[in-house]
C-alpha atoms as a PDB file:
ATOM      1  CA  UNK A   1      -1.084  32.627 -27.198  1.00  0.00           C
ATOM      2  CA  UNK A   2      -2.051  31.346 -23.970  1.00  0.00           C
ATOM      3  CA  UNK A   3      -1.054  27.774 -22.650  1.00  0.00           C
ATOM      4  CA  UNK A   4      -4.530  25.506 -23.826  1.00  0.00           C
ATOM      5  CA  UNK A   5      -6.242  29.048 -25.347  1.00  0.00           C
ATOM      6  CA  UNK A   6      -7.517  26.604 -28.081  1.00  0.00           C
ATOM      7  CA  UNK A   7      -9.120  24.227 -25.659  1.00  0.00           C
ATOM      8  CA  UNK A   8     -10.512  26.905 -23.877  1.00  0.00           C
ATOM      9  CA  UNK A   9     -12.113  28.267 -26.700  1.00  0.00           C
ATOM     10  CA  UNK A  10     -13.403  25.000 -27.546  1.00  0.00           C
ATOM     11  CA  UNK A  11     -15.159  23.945 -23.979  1.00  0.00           C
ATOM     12  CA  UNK A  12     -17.001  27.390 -24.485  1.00  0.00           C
ATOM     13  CA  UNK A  13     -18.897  26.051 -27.614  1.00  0.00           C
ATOM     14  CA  UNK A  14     -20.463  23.470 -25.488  1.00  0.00           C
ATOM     15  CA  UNK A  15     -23.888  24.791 -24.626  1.00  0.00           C
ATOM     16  CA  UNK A  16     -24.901  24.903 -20.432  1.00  0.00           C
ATOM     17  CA  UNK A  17     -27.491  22.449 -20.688  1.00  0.00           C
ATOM     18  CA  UNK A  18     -24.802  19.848 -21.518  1.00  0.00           C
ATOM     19  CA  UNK A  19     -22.638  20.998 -18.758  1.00  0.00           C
ATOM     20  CA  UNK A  20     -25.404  21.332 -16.152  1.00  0.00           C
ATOM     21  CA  UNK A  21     -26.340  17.728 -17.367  1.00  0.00           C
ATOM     22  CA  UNK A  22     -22.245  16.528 -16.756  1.00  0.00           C
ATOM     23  CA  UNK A  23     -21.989  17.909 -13.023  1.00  0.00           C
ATOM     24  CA  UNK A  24     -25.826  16.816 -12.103  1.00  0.00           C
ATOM     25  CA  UNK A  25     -24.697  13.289 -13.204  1.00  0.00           C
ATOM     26  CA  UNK A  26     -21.025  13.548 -11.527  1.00  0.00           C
ATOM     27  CA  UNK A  27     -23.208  14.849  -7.975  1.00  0.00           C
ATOM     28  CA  UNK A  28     -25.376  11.960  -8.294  1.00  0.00           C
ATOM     29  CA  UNK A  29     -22.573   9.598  -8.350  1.00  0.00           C
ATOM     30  CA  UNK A  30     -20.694  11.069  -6.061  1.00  0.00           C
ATOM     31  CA  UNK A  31     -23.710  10.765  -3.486  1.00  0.00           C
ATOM     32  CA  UNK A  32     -23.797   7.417  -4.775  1.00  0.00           C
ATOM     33  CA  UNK A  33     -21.009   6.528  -3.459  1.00  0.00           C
ATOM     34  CA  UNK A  34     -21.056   8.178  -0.016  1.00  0.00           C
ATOM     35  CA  UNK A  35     -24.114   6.396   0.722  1.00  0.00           C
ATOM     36  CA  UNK A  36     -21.709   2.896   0.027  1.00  0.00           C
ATOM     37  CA  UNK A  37     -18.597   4.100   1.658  1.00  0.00           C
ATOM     38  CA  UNK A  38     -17.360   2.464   4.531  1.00  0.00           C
ATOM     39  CA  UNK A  39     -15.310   4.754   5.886  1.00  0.00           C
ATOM     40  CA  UNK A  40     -16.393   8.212   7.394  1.00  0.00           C
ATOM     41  CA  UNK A  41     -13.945  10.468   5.752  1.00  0.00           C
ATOM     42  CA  UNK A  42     -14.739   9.224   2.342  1.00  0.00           C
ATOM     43  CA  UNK A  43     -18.557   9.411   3.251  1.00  0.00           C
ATOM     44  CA  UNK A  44     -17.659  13.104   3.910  1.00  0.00           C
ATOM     45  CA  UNK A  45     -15.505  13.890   1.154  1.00  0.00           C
ATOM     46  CA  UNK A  46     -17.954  12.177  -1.871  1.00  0.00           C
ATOM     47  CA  UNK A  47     -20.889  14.270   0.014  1.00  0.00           C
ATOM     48  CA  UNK A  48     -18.777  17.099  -0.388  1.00  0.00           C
ATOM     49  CA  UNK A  49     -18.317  16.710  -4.071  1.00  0.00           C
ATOM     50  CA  UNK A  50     -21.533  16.363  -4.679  1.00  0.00           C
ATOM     51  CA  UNK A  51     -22.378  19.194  -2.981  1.00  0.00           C
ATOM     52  CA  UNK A  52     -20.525  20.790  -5.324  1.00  0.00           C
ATOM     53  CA  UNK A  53     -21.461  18.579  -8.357  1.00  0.00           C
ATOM     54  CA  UNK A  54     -25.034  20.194  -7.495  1.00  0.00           C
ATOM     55  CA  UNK A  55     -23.834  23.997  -7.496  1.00  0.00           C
ATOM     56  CA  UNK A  56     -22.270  23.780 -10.357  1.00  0.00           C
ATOM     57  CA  UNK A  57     -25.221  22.281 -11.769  1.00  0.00           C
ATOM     58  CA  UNK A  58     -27.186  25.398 -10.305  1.00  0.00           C
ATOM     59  CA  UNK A  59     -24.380  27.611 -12.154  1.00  0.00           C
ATOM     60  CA  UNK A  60     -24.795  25.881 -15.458  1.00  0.00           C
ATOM     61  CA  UNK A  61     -28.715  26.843 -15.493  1.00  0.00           C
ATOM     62  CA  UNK A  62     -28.534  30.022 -14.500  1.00  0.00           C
ATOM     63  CA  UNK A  63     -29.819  29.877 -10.638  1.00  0.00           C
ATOM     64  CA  UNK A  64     -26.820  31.135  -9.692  1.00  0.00           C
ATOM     65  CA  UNK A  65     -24.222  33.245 -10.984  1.00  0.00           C
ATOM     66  CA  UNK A  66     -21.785  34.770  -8.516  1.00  0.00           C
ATOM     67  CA  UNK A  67     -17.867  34.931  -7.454  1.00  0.00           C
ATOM     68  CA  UNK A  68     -19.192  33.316  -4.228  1.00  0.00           C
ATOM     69  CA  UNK A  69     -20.623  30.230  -5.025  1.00  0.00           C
ATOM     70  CA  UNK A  70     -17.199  29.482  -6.971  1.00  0.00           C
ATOM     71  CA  UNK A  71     -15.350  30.253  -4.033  1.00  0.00           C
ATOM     72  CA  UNK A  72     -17.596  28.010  -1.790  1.00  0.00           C
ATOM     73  CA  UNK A  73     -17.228  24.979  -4.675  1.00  0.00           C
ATOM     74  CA  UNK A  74     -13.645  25.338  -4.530  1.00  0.00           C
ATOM     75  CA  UNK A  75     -13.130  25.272  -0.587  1.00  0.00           C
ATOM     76  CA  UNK A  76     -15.177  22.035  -0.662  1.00  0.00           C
ATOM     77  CA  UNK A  77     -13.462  20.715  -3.196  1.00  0.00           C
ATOM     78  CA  UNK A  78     -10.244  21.550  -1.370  1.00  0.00           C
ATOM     79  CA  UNK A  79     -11.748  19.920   2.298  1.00  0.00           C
ATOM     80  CA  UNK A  80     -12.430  16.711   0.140  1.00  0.00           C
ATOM     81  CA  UNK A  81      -9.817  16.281  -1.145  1.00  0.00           C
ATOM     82  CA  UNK A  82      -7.942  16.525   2.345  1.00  0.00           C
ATOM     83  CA  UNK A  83     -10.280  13.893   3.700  1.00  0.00           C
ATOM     84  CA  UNK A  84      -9.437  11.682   0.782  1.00  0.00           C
ATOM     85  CA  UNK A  85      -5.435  12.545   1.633  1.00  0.00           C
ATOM     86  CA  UNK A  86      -5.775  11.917   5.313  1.00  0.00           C
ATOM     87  CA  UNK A  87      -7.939   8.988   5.138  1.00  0.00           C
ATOM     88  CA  UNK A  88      -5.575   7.478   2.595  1.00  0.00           C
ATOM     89  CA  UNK A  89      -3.206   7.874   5.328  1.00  0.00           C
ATOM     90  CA  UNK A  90      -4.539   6.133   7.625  1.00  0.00           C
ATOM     91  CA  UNK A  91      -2.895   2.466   9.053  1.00  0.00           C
END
């Protein structure tokens, strides 16, 4: 058996709808705070997530369904989370 096979099998029970509901509300606070940051980078970085909050929201109800949008999610995922990194940096 797989390493968390069980939990796996148990996020799959949860219908779409939920999930769609979960990333539209994690996008909307995400933009929430972008529009309060004070800093640039983290402006950038919470726009970027949700950006991606709001495609996988798209996944979740069936708009969209490819290899590519996952790809996209994850590289702006990956360019927030260097923004975060760098700006946490920062003297």
């Amino acid at each position: 058996m797989a390493f968390l096979d069980g939990l796996g099998q148990a996020l799959a029970q949860i219908p779409n709808p939920v999930w769609a509901i979960v990333h539209l509300v994690t996008a909307l606070v995400a933009f929430w705070f972008a529009y309060k940051s004070k800093s640039k980078q983290w402006m950038w970085a919470f726009v970027l997530y949700g950006v991606t909050g709001v495609l996988y929201t798209l996944v979740h109800v069936g708009q969209v369904n490819n290899y590519a949008t996952h790809i996209i999610e994850s590289v702006l995922v990956f360019i927030a989370f260097i923004l975060i990194g760098w700006s946490a940096m920062k003297k």
